[in-house]
PDB file of N, CA and C in Angstrom:
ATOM      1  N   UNK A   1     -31.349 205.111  -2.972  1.00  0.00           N
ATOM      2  CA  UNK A   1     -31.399 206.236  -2.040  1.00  0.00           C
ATOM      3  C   UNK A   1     -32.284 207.337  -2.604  1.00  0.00           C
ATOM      4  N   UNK A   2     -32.980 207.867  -1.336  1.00  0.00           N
ATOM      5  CA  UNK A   2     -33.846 209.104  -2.410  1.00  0.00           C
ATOM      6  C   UNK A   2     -33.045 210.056  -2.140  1.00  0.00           C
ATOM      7  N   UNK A   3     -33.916 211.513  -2.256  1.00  0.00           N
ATOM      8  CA  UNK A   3     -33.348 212.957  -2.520  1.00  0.00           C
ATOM      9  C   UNK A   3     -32.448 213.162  -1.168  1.00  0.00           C
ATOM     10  N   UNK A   4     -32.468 212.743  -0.040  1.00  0.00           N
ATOM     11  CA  UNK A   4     -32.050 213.079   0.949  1.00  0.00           C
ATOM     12  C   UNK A   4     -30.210 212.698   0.964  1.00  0.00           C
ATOM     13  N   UNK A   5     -30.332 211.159   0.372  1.00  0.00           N
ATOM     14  CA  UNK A   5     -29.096 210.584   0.170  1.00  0.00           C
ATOM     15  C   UNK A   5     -29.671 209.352   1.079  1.00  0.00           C
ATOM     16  N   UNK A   6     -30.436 209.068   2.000  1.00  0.00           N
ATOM     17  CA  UNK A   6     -30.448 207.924   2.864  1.00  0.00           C
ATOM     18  C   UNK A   6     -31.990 207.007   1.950  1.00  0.00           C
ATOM     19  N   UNK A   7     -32.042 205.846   2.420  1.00  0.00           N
ATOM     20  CA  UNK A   7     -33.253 205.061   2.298  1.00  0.00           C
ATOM     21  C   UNK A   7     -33.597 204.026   3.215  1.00  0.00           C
ATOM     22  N   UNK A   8     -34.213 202.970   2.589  1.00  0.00           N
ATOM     23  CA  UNK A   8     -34.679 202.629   4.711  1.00  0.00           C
ATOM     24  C   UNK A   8     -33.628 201.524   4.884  1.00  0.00           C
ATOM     25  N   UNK A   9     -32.687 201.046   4.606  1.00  0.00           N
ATOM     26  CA  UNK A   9     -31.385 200.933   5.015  1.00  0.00           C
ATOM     27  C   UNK A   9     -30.493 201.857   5.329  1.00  0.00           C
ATOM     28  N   UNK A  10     -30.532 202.852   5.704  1.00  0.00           N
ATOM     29  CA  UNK A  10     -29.649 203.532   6.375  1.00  0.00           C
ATOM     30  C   UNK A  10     -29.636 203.698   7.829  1.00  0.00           C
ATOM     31  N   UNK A  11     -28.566 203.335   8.782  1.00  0.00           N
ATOM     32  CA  UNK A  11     -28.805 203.636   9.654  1.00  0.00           C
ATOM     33  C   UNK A  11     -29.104 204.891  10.713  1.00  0.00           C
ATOM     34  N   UNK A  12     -29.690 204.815  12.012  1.00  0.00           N
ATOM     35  CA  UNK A  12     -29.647 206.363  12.383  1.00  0.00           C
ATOM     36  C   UNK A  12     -28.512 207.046  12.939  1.00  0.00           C
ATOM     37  N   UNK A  13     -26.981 206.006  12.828  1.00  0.00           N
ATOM     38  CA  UNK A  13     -25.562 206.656  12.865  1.00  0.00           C
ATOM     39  C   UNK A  13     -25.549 207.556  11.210  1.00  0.00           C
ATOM     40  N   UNK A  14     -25.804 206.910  10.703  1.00  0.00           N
ATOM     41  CA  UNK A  14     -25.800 207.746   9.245  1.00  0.00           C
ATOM     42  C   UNK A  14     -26.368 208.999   8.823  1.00  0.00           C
ATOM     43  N   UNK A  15     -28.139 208.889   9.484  1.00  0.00           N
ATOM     44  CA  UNK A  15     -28.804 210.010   9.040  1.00  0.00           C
ATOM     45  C   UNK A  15     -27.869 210.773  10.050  1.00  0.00           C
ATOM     46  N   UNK A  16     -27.467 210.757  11.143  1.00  0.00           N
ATOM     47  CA  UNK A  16     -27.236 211.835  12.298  1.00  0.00           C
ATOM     48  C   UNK A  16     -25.888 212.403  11.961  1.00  0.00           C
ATOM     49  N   UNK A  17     -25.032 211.707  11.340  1.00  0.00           N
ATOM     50  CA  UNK A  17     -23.758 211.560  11.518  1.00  0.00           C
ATOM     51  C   UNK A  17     -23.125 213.211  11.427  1.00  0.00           C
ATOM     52  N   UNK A  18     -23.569 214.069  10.429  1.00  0.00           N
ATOM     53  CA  UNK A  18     -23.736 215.461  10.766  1.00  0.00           C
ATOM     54  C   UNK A  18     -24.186 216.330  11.710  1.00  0.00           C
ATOM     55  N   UNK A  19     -24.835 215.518  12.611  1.00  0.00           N
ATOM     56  CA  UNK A  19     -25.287 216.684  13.030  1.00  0.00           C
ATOM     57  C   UNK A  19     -24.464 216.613  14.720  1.00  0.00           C
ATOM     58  N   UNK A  20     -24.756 218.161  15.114  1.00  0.00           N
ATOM     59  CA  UNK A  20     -24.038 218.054  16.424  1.00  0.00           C
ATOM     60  C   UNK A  20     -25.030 219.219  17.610  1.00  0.00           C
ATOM     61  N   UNK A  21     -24.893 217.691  18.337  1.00  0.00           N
ATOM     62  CA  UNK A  21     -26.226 217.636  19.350  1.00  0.00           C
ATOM     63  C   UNK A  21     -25.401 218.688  20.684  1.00  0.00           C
ATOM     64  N   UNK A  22     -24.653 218.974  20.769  1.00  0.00           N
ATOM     65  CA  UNK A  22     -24.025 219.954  21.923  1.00  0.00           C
ATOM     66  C   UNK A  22     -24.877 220.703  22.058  1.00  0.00           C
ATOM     67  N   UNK A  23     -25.352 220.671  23.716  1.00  0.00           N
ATOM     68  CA  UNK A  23     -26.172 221.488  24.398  1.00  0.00           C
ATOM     69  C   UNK A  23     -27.820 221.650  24.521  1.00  0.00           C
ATOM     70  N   UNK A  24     -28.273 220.197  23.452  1.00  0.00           N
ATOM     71  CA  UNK A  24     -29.198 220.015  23.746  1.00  0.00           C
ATOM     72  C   UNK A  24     -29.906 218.582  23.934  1.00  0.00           C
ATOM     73  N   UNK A  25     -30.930 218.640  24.948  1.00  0.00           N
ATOM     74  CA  UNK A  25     -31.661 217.847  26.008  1.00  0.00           C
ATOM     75  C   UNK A  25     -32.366 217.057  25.328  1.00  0.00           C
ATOM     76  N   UNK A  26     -32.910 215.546  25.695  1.00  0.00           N
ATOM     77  CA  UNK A  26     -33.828 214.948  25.324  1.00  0.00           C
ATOM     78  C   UNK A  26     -34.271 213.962  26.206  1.00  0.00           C
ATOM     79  N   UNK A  27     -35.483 213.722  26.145  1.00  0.00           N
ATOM     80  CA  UNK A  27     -36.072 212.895  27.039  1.00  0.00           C
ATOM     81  C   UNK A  27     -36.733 211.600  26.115  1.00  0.00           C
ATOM     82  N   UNK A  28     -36.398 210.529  26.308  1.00  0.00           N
ATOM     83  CA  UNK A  28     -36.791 209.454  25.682  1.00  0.00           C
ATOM     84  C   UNK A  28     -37.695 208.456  26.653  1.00  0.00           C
ATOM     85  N   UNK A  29     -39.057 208.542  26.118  1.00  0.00           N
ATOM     86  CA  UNK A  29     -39.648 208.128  27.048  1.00  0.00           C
ATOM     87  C   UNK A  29     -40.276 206.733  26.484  1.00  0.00           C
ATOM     88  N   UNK A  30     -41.423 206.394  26.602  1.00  0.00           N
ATOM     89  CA  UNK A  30     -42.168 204.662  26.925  1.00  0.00           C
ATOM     90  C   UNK A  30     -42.463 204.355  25.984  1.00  0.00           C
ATOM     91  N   UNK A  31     -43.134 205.218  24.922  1.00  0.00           N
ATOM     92  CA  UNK A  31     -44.275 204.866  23.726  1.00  0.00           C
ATOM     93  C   UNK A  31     -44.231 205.613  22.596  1.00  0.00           C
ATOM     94  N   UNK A  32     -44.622 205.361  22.057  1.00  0.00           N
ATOM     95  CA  UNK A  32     -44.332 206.280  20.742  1.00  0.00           C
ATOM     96  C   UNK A  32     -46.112 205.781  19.586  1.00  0.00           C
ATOM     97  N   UNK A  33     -46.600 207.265  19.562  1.00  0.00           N
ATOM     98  CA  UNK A  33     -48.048 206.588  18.731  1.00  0.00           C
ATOM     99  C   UNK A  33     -48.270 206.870  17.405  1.00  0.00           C
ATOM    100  N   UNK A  34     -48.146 206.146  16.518  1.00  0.00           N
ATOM    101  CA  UNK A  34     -48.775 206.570  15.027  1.00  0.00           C
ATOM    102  C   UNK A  34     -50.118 205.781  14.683  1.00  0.00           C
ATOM    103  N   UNK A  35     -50.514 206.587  15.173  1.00  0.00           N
ATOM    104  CA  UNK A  35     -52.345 206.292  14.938  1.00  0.00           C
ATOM    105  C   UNK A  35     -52.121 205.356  13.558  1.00  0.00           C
ATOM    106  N   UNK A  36     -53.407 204.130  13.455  1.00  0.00           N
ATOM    107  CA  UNK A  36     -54.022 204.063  14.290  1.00  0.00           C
ATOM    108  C   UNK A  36     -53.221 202.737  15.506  1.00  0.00           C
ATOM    109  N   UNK A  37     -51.837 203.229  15.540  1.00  0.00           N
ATOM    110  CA  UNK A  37     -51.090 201.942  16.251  1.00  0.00           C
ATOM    111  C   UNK A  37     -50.331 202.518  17.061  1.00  0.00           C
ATOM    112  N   UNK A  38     -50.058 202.121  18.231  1.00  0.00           N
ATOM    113  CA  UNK A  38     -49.193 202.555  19.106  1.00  0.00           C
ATOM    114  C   UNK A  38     -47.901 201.247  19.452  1.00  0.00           C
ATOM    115  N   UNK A  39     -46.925 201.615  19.481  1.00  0.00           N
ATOM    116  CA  UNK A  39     -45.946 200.227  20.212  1.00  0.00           C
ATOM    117  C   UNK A  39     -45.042 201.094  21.010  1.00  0.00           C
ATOM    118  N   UNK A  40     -44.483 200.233  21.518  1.00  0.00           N
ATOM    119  CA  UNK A  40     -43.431 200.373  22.716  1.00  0.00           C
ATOM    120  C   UNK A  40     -42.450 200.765  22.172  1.00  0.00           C
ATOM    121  N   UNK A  41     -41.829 201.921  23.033  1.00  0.00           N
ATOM    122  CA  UNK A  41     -40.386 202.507  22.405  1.00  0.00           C
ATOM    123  C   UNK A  41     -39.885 202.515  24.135  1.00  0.00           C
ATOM    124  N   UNK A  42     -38.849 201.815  24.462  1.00  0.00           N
ATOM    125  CA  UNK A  42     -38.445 201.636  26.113  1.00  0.00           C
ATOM    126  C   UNK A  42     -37.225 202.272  25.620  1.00  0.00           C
ATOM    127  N   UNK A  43     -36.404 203.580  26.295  1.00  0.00           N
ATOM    128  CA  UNK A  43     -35.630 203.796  26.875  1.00  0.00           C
ATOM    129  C   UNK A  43     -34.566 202.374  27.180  1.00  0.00           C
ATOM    130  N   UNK A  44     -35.244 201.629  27.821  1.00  0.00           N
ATOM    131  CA  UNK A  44     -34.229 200.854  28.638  1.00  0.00           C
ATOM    132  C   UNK A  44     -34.215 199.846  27.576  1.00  0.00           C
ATOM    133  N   UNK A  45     -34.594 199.418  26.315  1.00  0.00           N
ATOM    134  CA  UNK A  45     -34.425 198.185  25.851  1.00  0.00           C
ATOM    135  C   UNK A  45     -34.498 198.688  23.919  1.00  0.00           C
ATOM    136  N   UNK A  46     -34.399 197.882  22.844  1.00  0.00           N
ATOM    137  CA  UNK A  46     -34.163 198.123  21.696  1.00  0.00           C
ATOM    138  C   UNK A  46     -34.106 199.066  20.776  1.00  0.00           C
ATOM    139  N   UNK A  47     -35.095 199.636  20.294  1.00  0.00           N
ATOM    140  CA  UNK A  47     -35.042 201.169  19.746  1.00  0.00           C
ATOM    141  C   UNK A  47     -34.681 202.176  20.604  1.00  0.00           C
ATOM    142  N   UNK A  48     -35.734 202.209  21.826  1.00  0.00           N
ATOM    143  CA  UNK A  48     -35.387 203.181  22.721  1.00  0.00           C
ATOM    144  C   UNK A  48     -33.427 203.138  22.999  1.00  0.00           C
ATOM    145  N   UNK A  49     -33.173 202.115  23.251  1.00  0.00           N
ATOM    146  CA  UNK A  49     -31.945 202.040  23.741  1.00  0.00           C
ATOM    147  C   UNK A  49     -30.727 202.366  22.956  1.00  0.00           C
ATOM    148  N   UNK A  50     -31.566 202.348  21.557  1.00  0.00           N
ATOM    149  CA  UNK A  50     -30.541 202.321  20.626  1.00  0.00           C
ATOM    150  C   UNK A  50     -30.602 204.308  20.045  1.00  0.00           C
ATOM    151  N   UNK A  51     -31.812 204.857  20.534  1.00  0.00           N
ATOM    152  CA  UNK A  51     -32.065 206.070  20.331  1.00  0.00           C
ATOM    153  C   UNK A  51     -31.137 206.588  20.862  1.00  0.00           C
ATOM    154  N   UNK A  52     -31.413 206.394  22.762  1.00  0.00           N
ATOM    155  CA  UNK A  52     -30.262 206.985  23.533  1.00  0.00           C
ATOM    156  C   UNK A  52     -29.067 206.861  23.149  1.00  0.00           C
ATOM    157  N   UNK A  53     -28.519 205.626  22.472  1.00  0.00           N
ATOM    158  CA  UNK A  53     -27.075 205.634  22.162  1.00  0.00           C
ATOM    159  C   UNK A  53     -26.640 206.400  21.460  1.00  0.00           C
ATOM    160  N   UNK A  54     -27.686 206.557  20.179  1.00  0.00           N
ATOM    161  CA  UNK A  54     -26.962 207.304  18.920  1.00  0.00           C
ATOM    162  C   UNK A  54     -27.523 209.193  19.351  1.00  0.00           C
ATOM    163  N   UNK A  55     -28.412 209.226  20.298  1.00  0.00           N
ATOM    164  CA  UNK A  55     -28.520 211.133  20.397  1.00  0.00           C
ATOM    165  C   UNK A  55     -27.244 211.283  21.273  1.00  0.00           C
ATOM    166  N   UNK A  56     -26.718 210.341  22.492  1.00  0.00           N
ATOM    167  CA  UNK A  56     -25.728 210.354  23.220  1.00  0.00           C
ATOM    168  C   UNK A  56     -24.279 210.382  22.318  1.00  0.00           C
ATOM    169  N   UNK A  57     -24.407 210.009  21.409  1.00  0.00           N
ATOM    170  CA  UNK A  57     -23.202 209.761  20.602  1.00  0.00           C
ATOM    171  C   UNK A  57     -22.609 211.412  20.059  1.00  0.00           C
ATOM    172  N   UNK A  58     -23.680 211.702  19.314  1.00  0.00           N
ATOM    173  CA  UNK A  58     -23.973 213.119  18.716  1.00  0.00           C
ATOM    174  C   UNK A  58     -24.129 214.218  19.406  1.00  0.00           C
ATOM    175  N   UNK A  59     -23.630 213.841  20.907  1.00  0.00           N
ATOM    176  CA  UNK A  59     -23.331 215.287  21.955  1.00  0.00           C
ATOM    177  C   UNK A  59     -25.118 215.829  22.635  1.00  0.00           C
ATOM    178  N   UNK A  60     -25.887 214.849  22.656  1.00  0.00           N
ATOM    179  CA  UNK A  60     -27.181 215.403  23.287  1.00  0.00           C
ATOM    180  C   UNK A  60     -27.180 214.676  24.907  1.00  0.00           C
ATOM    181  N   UNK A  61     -27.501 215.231  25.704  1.00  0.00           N
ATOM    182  CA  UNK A  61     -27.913 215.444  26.969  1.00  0.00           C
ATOM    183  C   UNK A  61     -28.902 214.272  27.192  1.00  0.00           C
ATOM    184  N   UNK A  62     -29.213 213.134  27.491  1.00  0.00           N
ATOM    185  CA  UNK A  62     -30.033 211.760  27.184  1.00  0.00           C
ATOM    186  C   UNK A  62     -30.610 211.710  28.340  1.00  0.00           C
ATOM    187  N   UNK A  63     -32.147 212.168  28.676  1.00  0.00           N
ATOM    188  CA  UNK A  63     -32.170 211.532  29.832  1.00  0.00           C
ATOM    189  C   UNK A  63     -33.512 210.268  29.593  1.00  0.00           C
ATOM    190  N   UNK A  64     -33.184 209.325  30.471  1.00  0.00           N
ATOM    191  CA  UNK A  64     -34.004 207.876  29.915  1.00  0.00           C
ATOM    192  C   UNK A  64     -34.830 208.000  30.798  1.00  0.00           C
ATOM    193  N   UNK A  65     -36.306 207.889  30.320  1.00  0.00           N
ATOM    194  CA  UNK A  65     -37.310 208.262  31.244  1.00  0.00           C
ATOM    195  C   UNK A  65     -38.184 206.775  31.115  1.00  0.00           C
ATOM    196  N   UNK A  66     -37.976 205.708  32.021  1.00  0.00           N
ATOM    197  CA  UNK A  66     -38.083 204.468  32.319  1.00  0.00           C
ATOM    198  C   UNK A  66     -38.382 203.772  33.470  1.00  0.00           C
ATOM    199  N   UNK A  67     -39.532 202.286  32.800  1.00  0.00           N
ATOM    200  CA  UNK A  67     -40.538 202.262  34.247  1.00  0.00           C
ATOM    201  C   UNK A  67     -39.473 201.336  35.485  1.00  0.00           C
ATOM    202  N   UNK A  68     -38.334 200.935  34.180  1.00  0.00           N
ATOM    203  CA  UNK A  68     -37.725 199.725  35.212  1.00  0.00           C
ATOM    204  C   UNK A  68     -36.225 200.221  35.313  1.00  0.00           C
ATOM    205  N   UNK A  69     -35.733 200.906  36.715  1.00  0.00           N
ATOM    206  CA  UNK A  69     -34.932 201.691  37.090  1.00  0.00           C
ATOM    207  C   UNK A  69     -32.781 200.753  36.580  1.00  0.00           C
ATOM    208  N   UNK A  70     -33.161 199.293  36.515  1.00  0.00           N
ATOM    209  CA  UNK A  70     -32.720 198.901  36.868  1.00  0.00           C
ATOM    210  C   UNK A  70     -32.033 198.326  35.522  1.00  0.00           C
ATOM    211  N   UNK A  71     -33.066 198.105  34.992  1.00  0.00           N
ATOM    212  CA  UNK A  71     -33.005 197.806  33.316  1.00  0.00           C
ATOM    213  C   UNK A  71     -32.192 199.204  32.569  1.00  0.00           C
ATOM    214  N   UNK A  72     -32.868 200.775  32.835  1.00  0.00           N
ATOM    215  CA  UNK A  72     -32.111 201.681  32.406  1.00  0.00           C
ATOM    216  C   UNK A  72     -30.929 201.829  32.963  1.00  0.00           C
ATOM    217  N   UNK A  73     -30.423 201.820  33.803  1.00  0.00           N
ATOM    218  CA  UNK A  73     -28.971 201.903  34.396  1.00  0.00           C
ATOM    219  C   UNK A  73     -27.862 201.238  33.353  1.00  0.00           C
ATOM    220  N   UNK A  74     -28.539 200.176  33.514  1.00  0.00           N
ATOM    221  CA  UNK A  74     -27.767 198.725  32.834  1.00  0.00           C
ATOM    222  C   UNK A  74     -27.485 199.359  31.237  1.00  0.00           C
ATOM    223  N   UNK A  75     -28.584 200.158  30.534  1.00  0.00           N
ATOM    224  CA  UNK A  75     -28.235 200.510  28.951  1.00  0.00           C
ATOM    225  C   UNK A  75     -27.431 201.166  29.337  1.00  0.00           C
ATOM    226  N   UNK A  76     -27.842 202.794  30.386  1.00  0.00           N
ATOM    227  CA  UNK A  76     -26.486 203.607  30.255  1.00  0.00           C
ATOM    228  C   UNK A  76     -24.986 203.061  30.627  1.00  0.00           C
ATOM    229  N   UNK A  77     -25.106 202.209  31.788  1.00  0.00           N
ATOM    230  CA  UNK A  77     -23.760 202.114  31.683  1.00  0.00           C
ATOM    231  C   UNK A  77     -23.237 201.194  30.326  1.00  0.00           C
ATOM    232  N   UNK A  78     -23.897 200.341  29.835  1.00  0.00           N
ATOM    233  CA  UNK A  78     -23.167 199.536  28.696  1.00  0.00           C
ATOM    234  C   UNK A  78     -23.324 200.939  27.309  1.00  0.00           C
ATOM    235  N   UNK A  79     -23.352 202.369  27.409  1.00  0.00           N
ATOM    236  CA  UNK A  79     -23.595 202.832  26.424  1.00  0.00           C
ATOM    237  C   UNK A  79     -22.409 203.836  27.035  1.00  0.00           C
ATOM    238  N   UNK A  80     -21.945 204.040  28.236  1.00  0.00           N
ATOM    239  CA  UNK A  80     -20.728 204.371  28.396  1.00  0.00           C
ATOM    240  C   UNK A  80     -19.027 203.951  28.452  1.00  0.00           C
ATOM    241  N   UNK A  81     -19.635 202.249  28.175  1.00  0.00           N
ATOM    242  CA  UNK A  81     -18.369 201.718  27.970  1.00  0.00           C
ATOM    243  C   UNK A  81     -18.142 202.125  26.375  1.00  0.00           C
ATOM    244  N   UNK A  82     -18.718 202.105  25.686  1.00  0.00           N
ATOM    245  CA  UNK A  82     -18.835 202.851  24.461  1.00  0.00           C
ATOM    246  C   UNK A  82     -18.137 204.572  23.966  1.00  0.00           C
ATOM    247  N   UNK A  83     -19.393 205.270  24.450  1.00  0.00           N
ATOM    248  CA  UNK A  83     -18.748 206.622  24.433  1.00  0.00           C
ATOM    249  C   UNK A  83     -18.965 207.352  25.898  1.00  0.00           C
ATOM    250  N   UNK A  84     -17.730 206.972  26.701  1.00  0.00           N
ATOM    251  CA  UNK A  84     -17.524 207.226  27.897  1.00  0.00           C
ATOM    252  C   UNK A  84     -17.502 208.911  28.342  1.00  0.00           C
ATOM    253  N   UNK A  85     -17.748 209.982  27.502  1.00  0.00           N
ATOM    254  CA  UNK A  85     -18.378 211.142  27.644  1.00  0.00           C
ATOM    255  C   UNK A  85     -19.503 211.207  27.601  1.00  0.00           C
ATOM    256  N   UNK A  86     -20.487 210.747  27.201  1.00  0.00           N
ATOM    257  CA  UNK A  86     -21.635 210.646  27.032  1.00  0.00           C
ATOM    258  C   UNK A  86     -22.465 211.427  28.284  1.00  0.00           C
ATOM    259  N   UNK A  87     -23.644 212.026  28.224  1.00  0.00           N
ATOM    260  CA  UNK A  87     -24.173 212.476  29.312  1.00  0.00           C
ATOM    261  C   UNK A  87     -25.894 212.138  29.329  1.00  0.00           C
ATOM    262  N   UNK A  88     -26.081 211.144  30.089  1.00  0.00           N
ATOM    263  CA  UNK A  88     -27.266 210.159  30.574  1.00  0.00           C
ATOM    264  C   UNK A  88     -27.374 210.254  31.800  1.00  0.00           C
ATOM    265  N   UNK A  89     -28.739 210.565  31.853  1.00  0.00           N
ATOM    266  CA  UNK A  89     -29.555 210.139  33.312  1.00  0.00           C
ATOM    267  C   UNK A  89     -30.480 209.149  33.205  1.00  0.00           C
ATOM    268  N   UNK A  90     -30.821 208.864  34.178  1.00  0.00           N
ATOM    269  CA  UNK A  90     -32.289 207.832  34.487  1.00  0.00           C
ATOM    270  C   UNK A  90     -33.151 208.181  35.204  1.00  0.00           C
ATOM    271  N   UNK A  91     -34.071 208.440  34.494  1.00  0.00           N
ATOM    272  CA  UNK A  91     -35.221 209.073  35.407  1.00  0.00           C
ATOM    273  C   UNK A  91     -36.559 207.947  35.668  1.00  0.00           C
ATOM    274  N   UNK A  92     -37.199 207.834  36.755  1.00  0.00           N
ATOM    275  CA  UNK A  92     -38.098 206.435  36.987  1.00  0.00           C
ATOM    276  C   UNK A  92     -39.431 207.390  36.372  1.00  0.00           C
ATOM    277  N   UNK A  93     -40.359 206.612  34.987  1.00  0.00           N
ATOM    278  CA  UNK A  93     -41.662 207.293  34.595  1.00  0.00           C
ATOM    279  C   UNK A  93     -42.126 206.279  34.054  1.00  0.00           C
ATOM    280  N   UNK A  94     -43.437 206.033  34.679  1.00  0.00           N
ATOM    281  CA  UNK A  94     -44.754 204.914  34.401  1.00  0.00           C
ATOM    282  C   UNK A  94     -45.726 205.754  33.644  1.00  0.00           C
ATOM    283  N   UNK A  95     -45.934 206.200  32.592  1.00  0.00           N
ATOM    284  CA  UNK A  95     -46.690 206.624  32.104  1.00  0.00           C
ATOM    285  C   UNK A  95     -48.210 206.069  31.869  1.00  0.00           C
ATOM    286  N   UNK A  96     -48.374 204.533  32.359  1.00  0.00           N
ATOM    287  CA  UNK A  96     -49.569 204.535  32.704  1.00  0.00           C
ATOM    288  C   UNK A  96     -50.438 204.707  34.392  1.00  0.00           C
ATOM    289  N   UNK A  97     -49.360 205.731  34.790  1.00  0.00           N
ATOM    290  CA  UNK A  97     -49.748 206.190  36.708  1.00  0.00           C
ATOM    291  C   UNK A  97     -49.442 207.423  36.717  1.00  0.00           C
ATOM    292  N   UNK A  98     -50.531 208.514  36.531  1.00  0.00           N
ATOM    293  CA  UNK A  98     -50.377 210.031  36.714  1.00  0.00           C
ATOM    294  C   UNK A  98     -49.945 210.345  37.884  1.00  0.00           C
ATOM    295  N   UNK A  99     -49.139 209.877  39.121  1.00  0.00           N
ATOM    296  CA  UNK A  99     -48.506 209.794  39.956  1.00  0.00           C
ATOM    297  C   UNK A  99     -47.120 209.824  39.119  1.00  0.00           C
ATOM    298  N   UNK A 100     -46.894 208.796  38.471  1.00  0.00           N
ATOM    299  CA  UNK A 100     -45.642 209.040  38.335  1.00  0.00           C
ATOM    300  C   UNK A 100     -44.847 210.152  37.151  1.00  0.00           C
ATOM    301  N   UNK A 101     -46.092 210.076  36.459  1.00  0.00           N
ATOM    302  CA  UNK A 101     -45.872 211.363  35.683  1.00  0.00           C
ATOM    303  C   UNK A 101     -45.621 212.637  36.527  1.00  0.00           C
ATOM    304  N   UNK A 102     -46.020 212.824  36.851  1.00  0.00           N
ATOM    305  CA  UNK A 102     -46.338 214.105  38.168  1.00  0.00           C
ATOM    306  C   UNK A 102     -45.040 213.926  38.584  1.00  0.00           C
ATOM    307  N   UNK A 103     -44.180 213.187  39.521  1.00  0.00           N
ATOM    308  CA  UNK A 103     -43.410 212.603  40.118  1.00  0.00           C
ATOM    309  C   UNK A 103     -42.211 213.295  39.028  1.00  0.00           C
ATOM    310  N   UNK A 104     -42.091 212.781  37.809  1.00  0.00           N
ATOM    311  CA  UNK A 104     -41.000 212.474  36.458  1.00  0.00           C
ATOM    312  C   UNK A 104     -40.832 214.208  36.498  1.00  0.00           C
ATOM    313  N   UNK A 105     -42.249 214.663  36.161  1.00  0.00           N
ATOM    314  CA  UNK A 105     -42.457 216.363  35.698  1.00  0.00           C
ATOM    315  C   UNK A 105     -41.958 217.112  36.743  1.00  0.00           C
ATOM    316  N   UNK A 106     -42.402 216.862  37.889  1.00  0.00           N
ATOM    317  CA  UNK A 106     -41.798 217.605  39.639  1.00  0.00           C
ATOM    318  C   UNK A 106     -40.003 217.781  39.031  1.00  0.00           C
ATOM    319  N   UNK A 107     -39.513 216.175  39.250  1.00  0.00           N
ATOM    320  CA  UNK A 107     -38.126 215.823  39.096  1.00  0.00           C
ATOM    321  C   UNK A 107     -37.339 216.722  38.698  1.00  0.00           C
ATOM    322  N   UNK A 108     -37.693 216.259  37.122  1.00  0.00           N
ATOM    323  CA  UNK A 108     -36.996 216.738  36.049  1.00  0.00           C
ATOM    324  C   UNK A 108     -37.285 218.800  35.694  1.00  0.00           C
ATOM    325  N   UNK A 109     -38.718 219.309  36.328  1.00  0.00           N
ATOM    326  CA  UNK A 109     -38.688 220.868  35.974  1.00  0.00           C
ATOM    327  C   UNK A 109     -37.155 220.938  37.380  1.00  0.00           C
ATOM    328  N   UNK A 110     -36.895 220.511  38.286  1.00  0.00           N
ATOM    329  CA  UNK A 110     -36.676 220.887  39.106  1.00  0.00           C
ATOM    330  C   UNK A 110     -34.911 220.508  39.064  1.00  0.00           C
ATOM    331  N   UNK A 111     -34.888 219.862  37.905  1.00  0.00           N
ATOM    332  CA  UNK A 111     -33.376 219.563  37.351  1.00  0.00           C
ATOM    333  C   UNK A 111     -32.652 221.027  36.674  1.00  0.00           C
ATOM    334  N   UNK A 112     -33.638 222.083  36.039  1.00  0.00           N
ATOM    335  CA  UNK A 112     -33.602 222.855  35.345  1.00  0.00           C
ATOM    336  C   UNK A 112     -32.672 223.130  34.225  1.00  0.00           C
ATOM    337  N   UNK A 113     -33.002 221.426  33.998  1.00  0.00           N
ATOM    338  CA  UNK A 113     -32.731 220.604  32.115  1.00  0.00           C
ATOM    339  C   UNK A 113     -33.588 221.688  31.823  1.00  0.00           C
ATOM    340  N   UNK A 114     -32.869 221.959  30.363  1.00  0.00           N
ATOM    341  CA  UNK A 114     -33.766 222.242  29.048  1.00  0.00           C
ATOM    342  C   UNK A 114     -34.472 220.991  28.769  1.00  0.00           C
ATOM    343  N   UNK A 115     -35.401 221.712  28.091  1.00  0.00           N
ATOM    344  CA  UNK A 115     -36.044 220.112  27.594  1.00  0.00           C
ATOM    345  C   UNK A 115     -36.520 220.654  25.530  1.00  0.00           C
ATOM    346  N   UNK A 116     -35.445 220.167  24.606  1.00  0.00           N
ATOM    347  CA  UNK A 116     -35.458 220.461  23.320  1.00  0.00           C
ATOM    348  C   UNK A 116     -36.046 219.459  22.476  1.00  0.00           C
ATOM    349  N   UNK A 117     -35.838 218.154  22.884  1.00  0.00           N
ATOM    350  CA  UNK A 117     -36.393 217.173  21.841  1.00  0.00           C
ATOM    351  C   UNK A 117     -37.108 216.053  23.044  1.00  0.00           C
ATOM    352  N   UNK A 118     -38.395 215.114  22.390  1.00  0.00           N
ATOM    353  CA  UNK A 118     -38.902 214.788  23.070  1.00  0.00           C
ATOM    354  C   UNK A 118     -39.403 213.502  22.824  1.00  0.00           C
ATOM    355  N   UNK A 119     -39.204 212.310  22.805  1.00  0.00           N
ATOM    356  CA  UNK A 119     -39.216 211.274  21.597  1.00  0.00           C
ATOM    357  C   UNK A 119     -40.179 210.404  22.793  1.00  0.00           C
TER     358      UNK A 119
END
């Protein structure tokens, strides 16, 4: 473990496990880029899914911003049989159709969510 106490076996129930997410928002969206590579981070399926679980766990506001409406439903509800307080939305965003961006941004300013973290 280094200075922090965690190393790359630790999970992100572990790093988080302090902290307390009450009252603030996040939007977990499609992609995620570290030059010079970009990969898929879905809301509705593995990391992404597993993001939402554990910021949802830790009292944050989750909303899943995802191209396949149907696929995200399906995480939140299997992430509320879990921690059945939890507070998740699903929001439909294609980030490769500035329509639907537009669409996501309209939505969601008009939810008048905070918007604090942004993954």
């Amino acid at each position: 473990k280094g200075p922090s106490g965690f190393s790359a076996c630790s999970t992100a129930e572990e790093v988080t496990k302090r902290i307390d997410g009450t009252g603030l928002t996040a939007i977990v969206t499609a992609i995620i880029l570290f030059p010079p590579f970009a990969f898929p981070l879905r809301a509705s399926s593995g990391i992404g899914a597993e993001t939402t679980r554990v910021l949802a766990l830790n009292g944050v506001h989750t909303v899943m911003a995802v191209r396949n409406l149907d696929a995200g439903k399906k995480v939140k509800d299997s992430i509320l049989k879990d921690i059945p307080n939890a507070k998740i939305d699903v929001m439909e965003l294609d980030l490769s159709a500035m329509e639907s961006v537009r669409n996501f941004a309209s939505e969601y300013k008009s939810s008048g969510l905070p918007l604090n973290l942004l993954m």
